[in-house]
C-alpha atoms as a PDB file:
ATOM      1  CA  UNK A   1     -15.387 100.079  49.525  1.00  0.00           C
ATOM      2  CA  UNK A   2     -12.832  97.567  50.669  1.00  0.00           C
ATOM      3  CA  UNK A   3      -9.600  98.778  52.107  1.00  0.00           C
ATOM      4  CA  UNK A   4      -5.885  97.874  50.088  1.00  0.00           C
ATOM      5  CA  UNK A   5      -3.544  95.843  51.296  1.00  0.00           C
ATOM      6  CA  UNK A   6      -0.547  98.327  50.859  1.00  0.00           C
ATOM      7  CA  UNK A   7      -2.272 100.854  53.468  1.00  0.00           C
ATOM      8  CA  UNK A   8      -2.761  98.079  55.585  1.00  0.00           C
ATOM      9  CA  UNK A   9       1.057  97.116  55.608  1.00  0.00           C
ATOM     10  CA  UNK A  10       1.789 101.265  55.499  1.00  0.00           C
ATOM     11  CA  UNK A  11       0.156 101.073  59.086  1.00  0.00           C
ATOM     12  CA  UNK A  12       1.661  98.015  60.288  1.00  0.00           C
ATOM     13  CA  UNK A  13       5.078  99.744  59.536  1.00  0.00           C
ATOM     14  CA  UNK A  14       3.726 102.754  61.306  1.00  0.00           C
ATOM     15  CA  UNK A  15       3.399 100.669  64.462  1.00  0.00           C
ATOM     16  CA  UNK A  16       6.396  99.028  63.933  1.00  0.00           C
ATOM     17  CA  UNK A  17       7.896 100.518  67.259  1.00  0.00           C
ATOM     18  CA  UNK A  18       5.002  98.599  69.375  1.00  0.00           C
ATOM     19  CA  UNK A  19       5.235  95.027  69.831  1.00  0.00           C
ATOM     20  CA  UNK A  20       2.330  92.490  69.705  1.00  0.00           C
ATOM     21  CA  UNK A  21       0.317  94.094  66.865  1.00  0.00           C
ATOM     22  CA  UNK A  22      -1.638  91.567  65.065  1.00  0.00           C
ATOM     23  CA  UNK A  23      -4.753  92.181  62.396  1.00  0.00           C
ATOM     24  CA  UNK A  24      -7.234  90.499  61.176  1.00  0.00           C
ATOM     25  CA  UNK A  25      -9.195  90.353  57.824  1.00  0.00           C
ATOM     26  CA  UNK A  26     -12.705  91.188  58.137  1.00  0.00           C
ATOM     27  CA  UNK A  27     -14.998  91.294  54.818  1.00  0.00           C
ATOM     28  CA  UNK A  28     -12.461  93.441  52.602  1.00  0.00           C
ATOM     29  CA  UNK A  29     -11.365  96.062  55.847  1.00  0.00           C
ATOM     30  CA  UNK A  30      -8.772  95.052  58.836  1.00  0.00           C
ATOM     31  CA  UNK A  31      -9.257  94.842  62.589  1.00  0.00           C
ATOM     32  CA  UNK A  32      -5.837  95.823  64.336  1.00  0.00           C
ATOM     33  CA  UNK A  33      -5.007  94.280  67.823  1.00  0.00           C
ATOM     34  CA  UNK A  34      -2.612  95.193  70.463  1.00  0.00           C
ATOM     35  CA  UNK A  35      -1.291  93.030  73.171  1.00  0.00           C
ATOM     36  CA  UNK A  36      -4.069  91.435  72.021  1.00  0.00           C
ATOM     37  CA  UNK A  37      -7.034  93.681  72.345  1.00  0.00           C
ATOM     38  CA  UNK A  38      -8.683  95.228  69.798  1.00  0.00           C
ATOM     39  CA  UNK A  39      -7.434  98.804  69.334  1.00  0.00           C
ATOM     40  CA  UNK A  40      -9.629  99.891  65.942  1.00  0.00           C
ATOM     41  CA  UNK A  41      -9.136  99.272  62.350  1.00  0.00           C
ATOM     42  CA  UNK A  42      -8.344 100.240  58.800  1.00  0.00           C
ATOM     43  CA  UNK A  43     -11.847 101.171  56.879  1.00  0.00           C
ATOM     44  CA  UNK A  44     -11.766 102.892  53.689  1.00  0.00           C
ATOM     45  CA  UNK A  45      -8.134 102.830  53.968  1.00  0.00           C
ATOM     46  CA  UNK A  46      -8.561 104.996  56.856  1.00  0.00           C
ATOM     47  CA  UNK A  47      -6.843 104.224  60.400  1.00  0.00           C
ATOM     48  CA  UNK A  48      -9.493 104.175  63.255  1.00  0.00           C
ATOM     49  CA  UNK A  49      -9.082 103.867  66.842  1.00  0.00           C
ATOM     50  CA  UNK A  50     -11.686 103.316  69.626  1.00  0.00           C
ATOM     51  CA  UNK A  51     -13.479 106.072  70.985  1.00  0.00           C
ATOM     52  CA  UNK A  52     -11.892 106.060  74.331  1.00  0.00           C
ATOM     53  CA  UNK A  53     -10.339 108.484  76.128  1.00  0.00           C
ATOM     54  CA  UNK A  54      -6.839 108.270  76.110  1.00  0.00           C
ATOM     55  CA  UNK A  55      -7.095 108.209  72.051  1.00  0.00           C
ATOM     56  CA  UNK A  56      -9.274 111.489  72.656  1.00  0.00           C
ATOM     57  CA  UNK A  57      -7.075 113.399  75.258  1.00  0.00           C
ATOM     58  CA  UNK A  58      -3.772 112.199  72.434  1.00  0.00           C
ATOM     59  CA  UNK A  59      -6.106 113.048  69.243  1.00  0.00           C
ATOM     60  CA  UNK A  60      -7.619 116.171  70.715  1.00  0.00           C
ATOM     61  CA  UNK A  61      -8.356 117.499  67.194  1.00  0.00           C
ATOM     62  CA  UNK A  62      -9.431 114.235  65.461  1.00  0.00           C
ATOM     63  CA  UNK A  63     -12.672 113.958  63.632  1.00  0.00           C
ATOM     64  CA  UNK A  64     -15.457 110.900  64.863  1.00  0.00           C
ATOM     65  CA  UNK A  65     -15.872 108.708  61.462  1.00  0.00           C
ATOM     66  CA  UNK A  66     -18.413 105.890  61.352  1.00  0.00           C
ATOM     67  CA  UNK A  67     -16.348 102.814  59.692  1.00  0.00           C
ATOM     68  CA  UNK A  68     -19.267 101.201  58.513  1.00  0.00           C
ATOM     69  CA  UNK A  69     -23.192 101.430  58.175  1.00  0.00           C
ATOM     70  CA  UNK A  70     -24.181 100.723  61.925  1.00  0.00           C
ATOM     71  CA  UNK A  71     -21.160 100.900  63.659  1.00  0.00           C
ATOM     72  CA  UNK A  72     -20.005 103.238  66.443  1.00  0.00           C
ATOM     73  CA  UNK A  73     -18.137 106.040  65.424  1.00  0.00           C
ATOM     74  CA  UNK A  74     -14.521 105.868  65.863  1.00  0.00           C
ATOM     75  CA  UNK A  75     -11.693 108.590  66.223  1.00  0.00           C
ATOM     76  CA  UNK A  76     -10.068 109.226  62.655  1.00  0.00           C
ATOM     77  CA  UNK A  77      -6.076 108.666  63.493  1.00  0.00           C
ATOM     78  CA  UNK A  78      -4.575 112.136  61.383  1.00  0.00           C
ATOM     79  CA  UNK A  79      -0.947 111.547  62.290  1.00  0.00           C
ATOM     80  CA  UNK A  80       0.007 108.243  61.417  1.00  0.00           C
ATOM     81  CA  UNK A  81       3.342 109.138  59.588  1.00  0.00           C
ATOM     82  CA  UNK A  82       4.881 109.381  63.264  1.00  0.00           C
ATOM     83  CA  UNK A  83       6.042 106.126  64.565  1.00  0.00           C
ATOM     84  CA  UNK A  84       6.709 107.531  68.299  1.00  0.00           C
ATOM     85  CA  UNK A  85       3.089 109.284  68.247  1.00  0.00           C
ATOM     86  CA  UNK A  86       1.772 105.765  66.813  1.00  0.00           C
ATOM     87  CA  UNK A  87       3.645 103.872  69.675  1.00  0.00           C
ATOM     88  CA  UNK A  88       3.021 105.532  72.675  1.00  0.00           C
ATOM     89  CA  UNK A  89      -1.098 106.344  71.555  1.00  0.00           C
ATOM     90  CA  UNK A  90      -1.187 102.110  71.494  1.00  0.00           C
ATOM     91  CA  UNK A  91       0.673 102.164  75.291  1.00  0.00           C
ATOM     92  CA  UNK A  92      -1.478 104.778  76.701  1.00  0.00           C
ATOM     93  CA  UNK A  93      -5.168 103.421  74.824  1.00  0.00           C
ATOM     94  CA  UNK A  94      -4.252  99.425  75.608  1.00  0.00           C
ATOM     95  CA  UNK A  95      -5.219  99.701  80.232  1.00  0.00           C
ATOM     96  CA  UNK A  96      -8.822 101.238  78.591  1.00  0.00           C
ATOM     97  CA  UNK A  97      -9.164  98.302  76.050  1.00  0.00           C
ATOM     98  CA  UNK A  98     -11.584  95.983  77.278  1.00  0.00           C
ATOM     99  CA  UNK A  99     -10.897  91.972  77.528  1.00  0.00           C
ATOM    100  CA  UNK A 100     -10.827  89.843  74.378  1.00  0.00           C
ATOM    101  CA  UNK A 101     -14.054  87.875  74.891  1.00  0.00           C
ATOM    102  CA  UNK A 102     -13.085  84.295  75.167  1.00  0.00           C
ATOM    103  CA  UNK A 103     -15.262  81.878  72.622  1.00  0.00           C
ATOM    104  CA  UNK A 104     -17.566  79.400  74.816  1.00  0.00           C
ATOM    105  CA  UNK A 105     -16.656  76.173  73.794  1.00  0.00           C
ATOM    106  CA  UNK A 106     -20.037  73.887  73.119  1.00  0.00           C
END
C-alpha cells in the first residue's frame, strides 16, 4: 500500500515549526530529512521515526512498526497533531542521526 500525498503534506505542516525538512519519494511512501539527515518516513500513511534513543526516551509509549517487508522496525510517531512535540522530537533525535553517506563519484 502506497502512502497519499495529503498525509504527506499533513506532516510536513506538522513540522512546520522546524526548519530544513526536506522528503523524498521513494516507490509510492516518503523518506523525511532533517538538517539533512534522514529522520524516518511516512509508510502506510503512518509517520515513522528511527529507532534511536532520543525518539524512545520522547515516545516512551510508542509502538515498534516494521515500514516495509525487511526493514528495521521503526518507532510509530502517535502525537503528530502537536507542532511543539513535532519540533523539538526533530532537535533532540537530529546529534543521534548518523551522516548522509556521500555518493562516490566514478
Amino acid at each position: 500500500m502506497s502512502s497519499q500525498k495529503e498525509y504527506l503534506d499533513y506532516i510536513l505542516e506538522q513540522l512546520s515549526l522546524s526548519e530544513d525538512i526536506a522528503y523524498r519519494a521513494m516507490m509510492g511512501e516518503y523518506i523525511i530529512y532533517y538538517k539533512g539527515k534522514v529522520v524516518g518516513g511516512i509508510y502506510d500513511d503512518r509517520f515513522l521515526v528511527k529507532d534511536i534513543k532520543a525518539a524512545r526516551e520522547m515516545l516512551p509509549d510508542a509502538n515498534l512498526e516494521i515500514p516495509y517487508d525487511g526493514a528495521k522496525k521503526m518507532i510509530l510517531v502517535y502525537n503528530i497533531e502537536d507542532k511543539e512535540f513535532m519540533k523539538t522530537l526533530m532537535e533532540k533525535m537530529y546529534p543521534e542521526l548518523p551522516e548522509p553517506k556521500r555518493k562516490k563519484r566514478g
